[in-house]
Protein backbone atom coordinates (compact mmCIF):
# COMPACT_ATOMS: atom_id res chain seq x y z
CA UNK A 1 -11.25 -14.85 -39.48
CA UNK A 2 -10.02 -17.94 -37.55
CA UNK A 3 -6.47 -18.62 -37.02
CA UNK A 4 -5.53 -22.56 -36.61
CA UNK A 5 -2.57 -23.03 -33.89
CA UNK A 6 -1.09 -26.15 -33.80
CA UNK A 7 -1.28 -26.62 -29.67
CA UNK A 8 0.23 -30.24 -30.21
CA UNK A 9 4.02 -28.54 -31.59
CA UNK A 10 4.50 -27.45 -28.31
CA UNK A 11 5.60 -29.81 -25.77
CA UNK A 12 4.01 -30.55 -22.79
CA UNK A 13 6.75 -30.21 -20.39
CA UNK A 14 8.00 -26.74 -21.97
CA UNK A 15 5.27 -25.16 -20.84
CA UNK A 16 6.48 -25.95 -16.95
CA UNK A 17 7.08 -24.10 -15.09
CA UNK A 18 6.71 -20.70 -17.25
CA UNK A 19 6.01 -18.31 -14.70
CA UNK A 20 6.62 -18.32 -11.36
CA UNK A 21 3.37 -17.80 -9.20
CA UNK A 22 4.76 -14.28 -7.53
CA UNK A 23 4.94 -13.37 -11.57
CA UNK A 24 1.23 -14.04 -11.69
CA UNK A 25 -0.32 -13.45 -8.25
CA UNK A 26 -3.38 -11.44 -8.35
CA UNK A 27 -3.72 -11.81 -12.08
CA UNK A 28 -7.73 -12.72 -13.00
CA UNK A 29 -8.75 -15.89 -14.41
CA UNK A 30 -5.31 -17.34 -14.97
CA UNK A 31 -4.93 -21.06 -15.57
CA UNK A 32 -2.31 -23.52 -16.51
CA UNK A 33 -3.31 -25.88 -19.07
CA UNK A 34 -1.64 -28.75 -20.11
CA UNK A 35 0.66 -27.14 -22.60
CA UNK A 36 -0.17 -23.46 -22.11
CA UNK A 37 -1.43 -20.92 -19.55
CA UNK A 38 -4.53 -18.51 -20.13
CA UNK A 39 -5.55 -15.63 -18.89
CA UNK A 40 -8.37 -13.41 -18.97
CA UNK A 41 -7.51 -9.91 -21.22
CA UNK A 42 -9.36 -7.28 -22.91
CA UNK A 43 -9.36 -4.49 -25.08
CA UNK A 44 -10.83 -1.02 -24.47
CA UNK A 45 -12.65 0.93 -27.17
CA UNK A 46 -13.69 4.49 -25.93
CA UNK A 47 -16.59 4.38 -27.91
CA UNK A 48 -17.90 1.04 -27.92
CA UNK A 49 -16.42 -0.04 -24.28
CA UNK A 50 -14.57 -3.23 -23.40
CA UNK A 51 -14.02 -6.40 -25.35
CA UNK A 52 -13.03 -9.37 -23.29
CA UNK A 53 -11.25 -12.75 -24.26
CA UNK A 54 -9.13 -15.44 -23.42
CA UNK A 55 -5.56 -15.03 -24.05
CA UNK A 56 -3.55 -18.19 -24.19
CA UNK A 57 0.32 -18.18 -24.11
CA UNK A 58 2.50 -21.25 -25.45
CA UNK A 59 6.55 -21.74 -24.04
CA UNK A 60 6.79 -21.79 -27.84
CA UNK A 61 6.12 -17.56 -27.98
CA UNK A 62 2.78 -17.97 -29.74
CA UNK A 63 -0.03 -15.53 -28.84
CA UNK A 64 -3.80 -16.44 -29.21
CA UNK A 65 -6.93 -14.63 -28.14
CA UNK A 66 -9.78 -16.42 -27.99
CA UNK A 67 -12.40 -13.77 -28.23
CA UNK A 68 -15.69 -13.51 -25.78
CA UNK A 69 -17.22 -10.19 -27.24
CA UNK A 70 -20.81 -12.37 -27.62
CA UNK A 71 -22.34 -16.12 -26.93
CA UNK A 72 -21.89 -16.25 -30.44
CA UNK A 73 -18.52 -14.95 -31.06
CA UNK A 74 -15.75 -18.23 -31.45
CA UNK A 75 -13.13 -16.37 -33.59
CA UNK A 76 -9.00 -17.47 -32.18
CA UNK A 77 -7.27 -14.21 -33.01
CA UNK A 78 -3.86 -12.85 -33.47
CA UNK A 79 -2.83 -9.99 -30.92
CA UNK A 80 -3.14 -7.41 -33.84
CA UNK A 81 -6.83 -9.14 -35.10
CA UNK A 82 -8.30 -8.96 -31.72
CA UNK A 83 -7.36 -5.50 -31.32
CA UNK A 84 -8.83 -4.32 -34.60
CA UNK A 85 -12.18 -6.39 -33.91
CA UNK A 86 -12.39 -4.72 -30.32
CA UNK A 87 -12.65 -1.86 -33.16
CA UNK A 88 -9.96 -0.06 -30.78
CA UNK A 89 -9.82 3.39 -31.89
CA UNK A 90 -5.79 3.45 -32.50
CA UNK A 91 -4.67 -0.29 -33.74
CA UNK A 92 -1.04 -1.35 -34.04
CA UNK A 93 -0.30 -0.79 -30.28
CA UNK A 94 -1.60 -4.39 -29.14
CA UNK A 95 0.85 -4.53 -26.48
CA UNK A 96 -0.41 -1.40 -24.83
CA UNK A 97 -4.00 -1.81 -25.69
CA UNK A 98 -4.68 -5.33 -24.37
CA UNK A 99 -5.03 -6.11 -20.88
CA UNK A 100 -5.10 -8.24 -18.38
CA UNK A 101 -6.55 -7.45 -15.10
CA UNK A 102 -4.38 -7.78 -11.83
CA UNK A 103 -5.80 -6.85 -8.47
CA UNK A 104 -8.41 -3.96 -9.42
CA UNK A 105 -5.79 -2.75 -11.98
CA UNK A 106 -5.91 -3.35 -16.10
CA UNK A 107 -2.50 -3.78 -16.93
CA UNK A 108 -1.08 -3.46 -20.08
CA UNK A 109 0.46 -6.74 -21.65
CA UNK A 110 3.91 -4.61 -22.06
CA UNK A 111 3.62 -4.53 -18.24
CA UNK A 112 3.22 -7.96 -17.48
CA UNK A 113 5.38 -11.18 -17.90
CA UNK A 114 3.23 -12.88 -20.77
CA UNK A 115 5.01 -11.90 -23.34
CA UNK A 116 8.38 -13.19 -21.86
CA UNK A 117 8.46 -15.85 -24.61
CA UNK A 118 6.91 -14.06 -27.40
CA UNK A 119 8.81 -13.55 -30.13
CA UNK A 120 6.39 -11.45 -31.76
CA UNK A 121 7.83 -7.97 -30.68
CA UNK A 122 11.18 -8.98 -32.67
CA UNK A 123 10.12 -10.23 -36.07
CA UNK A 124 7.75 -6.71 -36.03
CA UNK A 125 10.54 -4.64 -34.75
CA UNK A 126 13.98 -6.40 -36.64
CA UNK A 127 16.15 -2.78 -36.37
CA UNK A 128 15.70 -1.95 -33.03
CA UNK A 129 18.10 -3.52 -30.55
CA UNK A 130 17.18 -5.20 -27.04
CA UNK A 131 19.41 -4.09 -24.10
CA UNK A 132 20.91 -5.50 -20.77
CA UNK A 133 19.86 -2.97 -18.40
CA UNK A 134 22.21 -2.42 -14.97
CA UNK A 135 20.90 -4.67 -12.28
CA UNK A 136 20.95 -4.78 -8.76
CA UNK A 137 21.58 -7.40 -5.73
CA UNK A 138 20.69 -7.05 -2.19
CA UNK A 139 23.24 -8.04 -0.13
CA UNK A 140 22.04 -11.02 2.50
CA UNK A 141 23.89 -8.98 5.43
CA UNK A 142 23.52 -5.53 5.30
CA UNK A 143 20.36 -5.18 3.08
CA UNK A 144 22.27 -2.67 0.55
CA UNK A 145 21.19 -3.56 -2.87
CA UNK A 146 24.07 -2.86 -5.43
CA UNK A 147 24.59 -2.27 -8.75
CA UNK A 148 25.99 -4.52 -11.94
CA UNK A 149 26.82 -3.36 -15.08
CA UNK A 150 25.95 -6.14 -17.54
CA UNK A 151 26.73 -4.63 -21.19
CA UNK A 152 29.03 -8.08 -21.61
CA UNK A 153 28.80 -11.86 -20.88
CA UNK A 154 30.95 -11.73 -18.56
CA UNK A 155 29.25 -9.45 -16.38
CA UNK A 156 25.91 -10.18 -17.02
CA UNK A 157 27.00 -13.81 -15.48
CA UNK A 158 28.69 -12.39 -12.75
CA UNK A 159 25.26 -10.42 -11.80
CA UNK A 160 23.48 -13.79 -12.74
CA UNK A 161 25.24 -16.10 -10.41
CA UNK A 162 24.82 -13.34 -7.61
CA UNK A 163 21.04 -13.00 -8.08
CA UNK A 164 20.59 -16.71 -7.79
CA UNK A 165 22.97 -16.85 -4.72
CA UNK A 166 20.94 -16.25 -1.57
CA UNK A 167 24.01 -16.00 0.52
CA UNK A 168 25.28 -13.17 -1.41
CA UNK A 169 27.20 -10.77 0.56
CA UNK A 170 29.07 -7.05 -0.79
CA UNK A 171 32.65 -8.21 -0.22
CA UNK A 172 31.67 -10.52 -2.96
CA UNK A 173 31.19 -8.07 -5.17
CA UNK A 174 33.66 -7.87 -8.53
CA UNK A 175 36.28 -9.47 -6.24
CA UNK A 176 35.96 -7.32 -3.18
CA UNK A 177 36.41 -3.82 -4.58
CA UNK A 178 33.39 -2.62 -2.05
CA UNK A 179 32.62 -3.67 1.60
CA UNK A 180 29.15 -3.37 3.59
CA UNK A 181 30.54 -0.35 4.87
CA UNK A 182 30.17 1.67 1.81
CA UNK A 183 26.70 3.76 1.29
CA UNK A 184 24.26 2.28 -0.94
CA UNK A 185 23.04 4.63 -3.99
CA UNK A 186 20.15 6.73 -3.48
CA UNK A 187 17.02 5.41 -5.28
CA UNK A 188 16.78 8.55 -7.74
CA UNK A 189 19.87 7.48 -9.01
CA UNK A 190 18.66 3.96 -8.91
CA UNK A 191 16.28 4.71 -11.53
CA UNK A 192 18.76 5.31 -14.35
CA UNK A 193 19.50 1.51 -15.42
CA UNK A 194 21.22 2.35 -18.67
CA UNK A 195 18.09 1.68 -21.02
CA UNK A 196 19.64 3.12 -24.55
CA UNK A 197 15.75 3.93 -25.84
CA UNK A 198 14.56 5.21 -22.35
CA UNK A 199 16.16 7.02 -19.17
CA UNK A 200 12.90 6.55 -17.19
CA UNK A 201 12.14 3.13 -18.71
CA UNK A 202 10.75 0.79 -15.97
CA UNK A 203 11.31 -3.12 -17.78
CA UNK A 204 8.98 -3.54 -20.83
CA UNK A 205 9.36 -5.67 -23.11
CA UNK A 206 9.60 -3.10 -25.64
CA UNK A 207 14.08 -2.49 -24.94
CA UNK A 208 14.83 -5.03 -22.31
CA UNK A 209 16.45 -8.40 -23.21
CA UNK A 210 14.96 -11.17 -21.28
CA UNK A 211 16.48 -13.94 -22.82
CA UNK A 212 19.32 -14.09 -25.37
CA UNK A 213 22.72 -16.09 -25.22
CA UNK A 214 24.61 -13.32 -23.70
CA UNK A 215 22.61 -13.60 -20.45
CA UNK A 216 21.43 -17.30 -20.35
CA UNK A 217 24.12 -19.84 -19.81
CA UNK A 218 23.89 -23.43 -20.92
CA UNK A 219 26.14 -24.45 -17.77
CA UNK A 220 23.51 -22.63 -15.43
CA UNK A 221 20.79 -25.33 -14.10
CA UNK A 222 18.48 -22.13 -12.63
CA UNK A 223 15.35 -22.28 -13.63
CA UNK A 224 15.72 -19.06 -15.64
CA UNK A 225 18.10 -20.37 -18.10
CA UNK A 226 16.34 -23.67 -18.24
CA UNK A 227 13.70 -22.72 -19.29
CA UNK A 228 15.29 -20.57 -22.10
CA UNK A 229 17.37 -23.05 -23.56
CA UNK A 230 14.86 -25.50 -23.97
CA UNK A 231 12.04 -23.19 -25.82
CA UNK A 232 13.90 -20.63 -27.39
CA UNK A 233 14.80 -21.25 -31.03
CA UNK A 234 18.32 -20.95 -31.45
C-alpha cells in the first residue's frame, strides 16, 4: 500500500522554525528538509524484532513513514499502516509503539514533540477533551518557580506573557498578591498540574492542549503563537 502526500500543499516557510533545537537535541538522524523535518523511528515487534523507517513531519500535521524494513521495501505509510506492517503484536497504539531514538533511549512518539502539529490524535479521538494544565514560572530573582492556573484565556495569557518574559520577577505575579519571600511549593505537590484524565500525567499529547485559541494569541509575535496561527486550520 502506498500513500501519495502532496509535500508541495505545505509551504515552505511553515515548516520554519518547527522545533526548537533544545526540543530535538540528541534525537537520531533528524533533518530539516525544505518543507518538513525527518527523523529516524521504529517499531518493535517482540517476535519478529525492530522495524526501522523514516518518519517525516509537515507544519501542516501530516504524518508519513517511509519504511526501511528491506533494500527492497519503498512503501510511504500512515502511522497506523506502518505499525501493522512492523506486524506489532498490539496495533492501534501507534503513538506508543513508534519510536524515535534520543540519546541511547527509544522514546515513544507520545513523548516527544513530533506530534505537536498533528492533528491526527483529534479526528481519532473527537469526545475526549484537551486540557490546559497549571504551569509554572521561575522567577529571574529568587529562582522560585510558581504556579498559574490557566483553565481561562485570561489566565492562560497572563502565564503566557510571563513565560516569554525573561525578567519575570514574583511581585509580578497576579498583581502582586505574593512576594519572593513566600516558600515555593514542594515538588510532590508540583506534580499535580490539574490533568482531568491523569493525576500523574507528565505532558503527552494524549490530554494536553498545545495549541488552541484559548492559549495562542493573534496579538502575541512569540514564536509559539506564530507558528500556530499560521499552520493551524482554523
Amino acid at each position: 500500500m502506498q500513500e501519495t502526500i502532496d509535500s508541495n500543499s505545505v509551504k515552505i516557510e511553515d515548516c520554519a522554525n518547527m522545533f526548537q533545537d533544545f526540543e530535538v537535541k540528541d534525537m537520531y538522524g533528524f533533518n530539516n528538509g525544505e518543507n518538513f523535518i525527518d527523523v529516524i523511528c521504529g517499531c518493535t515487534s517482540y517476535r519478529y524484532g525492530d522495524t526501522v523507517g523514516t518518519l517525516r513531519v509537515y507544519a501542516s500535521g501530516v504524518l508519513e513513514i517511509r519504511c526501511e524494513c528491506n533494500p527492497t521495501c519503498h512503501e510511504v505509510l500512515k502511522p497506523t499502516e506502518f505499525e501493522k506492517h512492523a506486524l506489532k503484536e498490539s496495533p492501534g497504539r501507534w503513538r506508543n509503539n513508534i519510536w524515535v531514538t534520543i540519546g541511547s533511549e527509544k522514546v515513544p512518539l507520545s513523548r516527544t514533540v513530533l506530534l505537536r502539529y498533528s492533528n491526527v490524535n483529534l479526528k481519532a479521538h473527537p469526545s475526549k477533551r484537551k486540557v490546559h494544565r497549571d504551569e509554572f514560572v521561575k522567577c529571574n530573582k529568587c529562582s522560585k518557580r510558581r504556579r498559574f492556573v490557566v483553565g481561562t484565556e485570561k489566565q492562560y495569557r497572563e502565564y503566557h506573557d510571563a513565560e516569554i518574559d525573561g525578567n519575570w520577577e514574583c511581585s509580578r505575579y497576579l498583581n502582586g498578591i505574593i512576594t519572593c519571600a513566600e516558600k515555593e511549593e514542594r515538588g510532590s505537590k508540583r506534580r499535580a498540574r490539574g490533568c482531568h484524565q491523569d493525576s500523574s500525567c507528565s505532558g503527552c499529547t494524549k490530554c494536553v492542549c498545545f495549541g488552541c485559541k484559548m492559549c495562542r494569541f493573534s496579538d502575541c509575535n512569540c514564536q509559539t503563537c506564530i507558528d500556530f496561527l499560521t499552520n493551524a486550520d482554523i
